[in-house]
N, C-alpha and C. Protein backbone atom coordinates (compact mmCIF):
# COMPACT_ATOMS: atom_id res chain seq x y z
N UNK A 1 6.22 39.01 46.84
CA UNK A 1 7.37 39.06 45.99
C UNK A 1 7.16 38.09 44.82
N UNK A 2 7.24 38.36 43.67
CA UNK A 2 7.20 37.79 42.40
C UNK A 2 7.92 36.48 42.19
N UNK A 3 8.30 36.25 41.33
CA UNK A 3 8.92 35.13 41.19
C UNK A 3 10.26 35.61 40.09
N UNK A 4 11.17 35.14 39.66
CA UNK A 4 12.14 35.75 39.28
C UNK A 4 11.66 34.94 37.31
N UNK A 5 11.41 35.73 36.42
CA UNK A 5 11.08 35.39 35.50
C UNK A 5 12.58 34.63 34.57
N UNK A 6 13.41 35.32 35.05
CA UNK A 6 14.78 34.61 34.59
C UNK A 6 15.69 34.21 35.06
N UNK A 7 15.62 33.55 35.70
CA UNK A 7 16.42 33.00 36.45
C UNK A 7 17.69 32.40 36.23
N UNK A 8 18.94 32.48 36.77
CA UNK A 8 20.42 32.25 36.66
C UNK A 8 20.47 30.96 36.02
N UNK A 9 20.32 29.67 37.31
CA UNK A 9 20.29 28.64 36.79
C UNK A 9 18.87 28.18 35.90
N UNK A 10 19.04 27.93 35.01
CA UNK A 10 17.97 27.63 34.20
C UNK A 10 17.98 25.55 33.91
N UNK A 11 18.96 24.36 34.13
CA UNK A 11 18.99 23.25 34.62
C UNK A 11 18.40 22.94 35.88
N UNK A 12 17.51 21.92 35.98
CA UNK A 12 16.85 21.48 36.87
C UNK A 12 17.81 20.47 37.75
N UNK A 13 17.49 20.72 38.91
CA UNK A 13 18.91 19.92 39.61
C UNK A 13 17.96 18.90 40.83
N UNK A 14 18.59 17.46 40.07
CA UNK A 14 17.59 16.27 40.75
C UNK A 14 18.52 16.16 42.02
N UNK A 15 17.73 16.04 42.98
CA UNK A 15 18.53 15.38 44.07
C UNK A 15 18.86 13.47 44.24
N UNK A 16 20.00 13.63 44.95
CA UNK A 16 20.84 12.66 44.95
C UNK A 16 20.32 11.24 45.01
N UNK A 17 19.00 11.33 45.36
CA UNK A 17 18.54 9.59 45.58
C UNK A 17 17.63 9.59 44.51
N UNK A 18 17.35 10.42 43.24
CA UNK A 18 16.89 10.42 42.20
C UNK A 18 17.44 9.85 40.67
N UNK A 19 18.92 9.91 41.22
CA UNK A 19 19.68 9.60 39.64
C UNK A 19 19.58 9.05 39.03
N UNK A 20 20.56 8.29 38.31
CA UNK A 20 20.24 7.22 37.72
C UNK A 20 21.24 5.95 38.45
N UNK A 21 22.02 6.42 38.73
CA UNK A 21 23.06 5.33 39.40
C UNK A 21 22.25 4.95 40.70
N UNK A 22 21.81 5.91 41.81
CA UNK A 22 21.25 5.20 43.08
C UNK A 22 19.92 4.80 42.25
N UNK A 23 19.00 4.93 41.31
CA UNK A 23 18.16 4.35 40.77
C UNK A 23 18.23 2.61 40.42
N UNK A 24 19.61 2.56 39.99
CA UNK A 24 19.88 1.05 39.35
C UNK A 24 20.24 0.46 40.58
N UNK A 25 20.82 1.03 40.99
CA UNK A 25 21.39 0.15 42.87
C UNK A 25 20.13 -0.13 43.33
N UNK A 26 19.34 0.49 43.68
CA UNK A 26 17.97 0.39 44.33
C UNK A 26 16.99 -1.15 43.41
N UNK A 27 17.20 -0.67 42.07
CA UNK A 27 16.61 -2.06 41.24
C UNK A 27 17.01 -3.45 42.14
N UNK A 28 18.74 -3.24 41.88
CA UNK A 28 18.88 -4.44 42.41
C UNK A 28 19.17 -4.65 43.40
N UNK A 29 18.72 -4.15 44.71
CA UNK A 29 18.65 -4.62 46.26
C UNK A 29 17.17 -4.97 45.81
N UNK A 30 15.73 -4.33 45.16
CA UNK A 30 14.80 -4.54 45.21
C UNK A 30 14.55 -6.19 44.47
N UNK A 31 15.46 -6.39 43.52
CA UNK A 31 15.32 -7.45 43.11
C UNK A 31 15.82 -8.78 43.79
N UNK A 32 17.02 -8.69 44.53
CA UNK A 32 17.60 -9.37 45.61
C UNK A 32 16.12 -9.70 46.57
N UNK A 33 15.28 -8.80 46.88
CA UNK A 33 14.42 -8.92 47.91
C UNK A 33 12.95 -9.69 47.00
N UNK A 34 12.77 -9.23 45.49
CA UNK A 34 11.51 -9.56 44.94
C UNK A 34 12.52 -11.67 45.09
N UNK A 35 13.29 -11.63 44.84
CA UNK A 35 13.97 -13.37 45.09
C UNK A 35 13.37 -13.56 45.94
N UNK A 36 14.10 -12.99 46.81
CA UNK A 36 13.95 -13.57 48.00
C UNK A 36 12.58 -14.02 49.06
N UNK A 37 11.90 -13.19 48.76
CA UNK A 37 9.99 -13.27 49.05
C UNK A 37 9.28 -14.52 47.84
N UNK A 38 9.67 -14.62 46.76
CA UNK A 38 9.87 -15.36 46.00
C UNK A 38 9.92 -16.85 46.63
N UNK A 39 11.30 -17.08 47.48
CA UNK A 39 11.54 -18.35 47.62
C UNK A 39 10.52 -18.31 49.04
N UNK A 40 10.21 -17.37 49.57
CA UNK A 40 9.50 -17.37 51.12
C UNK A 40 8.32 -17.74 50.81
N UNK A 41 7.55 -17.67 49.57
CA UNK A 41 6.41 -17.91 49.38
C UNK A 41 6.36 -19.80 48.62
N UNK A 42 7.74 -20.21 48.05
CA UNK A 42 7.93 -21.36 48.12
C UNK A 42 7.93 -22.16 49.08
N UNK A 43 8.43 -21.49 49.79
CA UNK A 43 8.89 -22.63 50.79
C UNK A 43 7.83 -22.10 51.88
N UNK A 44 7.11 -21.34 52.26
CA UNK A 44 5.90 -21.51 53.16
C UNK A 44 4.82 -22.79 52.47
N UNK A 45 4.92 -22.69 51.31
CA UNK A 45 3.91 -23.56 50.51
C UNK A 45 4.44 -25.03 50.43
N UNK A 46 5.54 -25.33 51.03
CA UNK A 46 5.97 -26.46 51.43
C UNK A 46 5.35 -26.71 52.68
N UNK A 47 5.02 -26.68 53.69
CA UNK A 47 4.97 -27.21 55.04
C UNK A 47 2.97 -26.85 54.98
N UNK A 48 2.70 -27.63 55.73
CA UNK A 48 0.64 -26.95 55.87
C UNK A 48 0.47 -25.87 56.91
N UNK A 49 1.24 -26.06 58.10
CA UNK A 49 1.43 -25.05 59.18
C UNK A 49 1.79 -23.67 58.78
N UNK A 50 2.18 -23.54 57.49
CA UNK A 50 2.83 -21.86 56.92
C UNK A 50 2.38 -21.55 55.92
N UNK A 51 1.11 -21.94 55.47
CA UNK A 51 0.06 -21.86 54.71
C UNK A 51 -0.32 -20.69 54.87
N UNK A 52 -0.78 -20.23 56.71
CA UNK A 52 -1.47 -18.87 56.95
C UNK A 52 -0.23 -18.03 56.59
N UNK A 53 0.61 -18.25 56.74
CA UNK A 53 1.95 -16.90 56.56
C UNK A 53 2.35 -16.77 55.05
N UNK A 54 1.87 -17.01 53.89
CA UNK A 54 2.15 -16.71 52.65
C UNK A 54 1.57 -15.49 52.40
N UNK A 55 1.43 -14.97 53.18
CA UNK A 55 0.78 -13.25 53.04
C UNK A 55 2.29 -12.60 53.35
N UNK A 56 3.03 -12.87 54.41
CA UNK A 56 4.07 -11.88 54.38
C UNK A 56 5.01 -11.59 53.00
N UNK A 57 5.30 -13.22 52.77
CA UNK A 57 6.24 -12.49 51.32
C UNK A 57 5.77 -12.62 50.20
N UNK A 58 4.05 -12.36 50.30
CA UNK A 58 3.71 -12.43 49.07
C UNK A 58 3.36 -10.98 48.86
N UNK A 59 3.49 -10.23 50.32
CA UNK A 59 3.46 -8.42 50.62
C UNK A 59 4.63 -7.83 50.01
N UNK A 60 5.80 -8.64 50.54
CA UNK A 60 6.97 -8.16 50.10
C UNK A 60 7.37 -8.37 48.76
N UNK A 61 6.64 -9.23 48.06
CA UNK A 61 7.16 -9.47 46.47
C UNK A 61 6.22 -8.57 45.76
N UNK A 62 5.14 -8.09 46.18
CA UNK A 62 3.95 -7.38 45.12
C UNK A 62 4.58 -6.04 45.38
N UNK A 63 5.00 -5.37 46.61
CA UNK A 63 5.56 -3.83 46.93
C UNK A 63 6.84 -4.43 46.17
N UNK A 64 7.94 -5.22 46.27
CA UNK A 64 9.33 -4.82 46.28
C UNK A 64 9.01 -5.02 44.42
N UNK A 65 8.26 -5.46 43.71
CA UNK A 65 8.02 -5.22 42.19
C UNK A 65 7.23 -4.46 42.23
N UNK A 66 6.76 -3.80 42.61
CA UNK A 66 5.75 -2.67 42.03
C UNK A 66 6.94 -1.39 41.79
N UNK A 67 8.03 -1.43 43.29
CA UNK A 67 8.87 0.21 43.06
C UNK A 67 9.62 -0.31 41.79
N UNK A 68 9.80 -1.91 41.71
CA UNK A 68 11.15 -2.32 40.51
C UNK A 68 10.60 -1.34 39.12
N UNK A 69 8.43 -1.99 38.84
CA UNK A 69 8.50 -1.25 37.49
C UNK A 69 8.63 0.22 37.48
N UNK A 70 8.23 0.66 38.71
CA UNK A 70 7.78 2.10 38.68
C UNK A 70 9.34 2.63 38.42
N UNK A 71 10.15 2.38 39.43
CA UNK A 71 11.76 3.13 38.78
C UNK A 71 12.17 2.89 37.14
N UNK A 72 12.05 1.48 36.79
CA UNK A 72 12.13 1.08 35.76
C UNK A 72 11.59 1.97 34.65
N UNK A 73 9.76 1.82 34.85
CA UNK A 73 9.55 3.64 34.02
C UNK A 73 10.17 4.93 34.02
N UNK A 74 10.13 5.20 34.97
CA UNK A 74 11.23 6.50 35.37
C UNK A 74 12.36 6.59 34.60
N UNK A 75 13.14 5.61 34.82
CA UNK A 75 14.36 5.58 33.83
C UNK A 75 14.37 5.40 32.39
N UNK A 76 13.33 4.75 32.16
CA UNK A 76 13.05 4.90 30.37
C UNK A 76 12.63 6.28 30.02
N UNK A 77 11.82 6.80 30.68
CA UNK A 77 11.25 7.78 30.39
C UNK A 77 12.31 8.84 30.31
N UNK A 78 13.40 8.85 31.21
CA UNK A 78 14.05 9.83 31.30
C UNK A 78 15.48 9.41 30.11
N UNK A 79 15.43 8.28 29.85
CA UNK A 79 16.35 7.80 28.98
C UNK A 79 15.94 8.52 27.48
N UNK A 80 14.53 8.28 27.18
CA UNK A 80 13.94 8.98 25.80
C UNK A 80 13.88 10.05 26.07
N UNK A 81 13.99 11.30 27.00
CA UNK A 81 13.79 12.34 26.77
C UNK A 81 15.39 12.88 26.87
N UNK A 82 16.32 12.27 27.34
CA UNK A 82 17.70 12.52 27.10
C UNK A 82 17.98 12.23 25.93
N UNK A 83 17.55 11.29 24.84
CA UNK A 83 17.71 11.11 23.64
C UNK A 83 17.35 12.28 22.57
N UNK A 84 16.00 12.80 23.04
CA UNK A 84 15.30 13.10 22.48
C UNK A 84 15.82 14.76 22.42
N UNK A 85 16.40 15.10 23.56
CA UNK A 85 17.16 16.59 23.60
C UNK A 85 18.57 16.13 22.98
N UNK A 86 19.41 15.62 22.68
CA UNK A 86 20.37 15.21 22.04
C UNK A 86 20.11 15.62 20.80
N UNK A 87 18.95 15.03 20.16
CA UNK A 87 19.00 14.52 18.79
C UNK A 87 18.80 16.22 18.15
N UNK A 88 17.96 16.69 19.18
CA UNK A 88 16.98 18.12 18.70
C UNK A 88 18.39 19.36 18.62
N UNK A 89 19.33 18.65 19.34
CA UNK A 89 20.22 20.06 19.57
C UNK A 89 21.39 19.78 18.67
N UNK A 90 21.31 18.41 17.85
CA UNK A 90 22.64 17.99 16.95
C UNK A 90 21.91 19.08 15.38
């Protein structure tokens, strides 16, 4: 069976943990957590005994900023191309 060349809905429909609102919520629990690994890697570096454990939140600060820029792109990107269909259709 073919594919339907014209199809009804012609809007692409993002699902719900894609938006932009659970996008920005997500920033900042991720940023709450990039802190927080932050101070874990301070304060392991206080004591000599927790020297070996500056790997855990130095895991959790390199992942919990890596999704921060990657959403962060996402949303610019999708910010200029919402601009960019605006401007084309005024």
């Amino acid at each position: 069976m073919r594919l339907q060349q014209n199809p009804l809905f012609r809007k692409e429909i993002a699902p719900w943990y894609d938006s932009d609102t659970t996008c920005l919520i997500m920033i900042g629990f991720l940023l709450i957590l990039f802190l927080f690994s932050i101070t874990g890697i301070s304060e392991a570096y206080e004591k000599i005994e927790y020297h070996k454990y500056v790997w855990v939140p130095g895991i959790l600060a390199i992942l919990s900023g890596g999704i921060i820029i990657s959403m962060s792109i996402r949303l610019i990107k999708r910010y200029y191309k919402r601009r960019a269909k605006e401007r084309g259709s005024l």
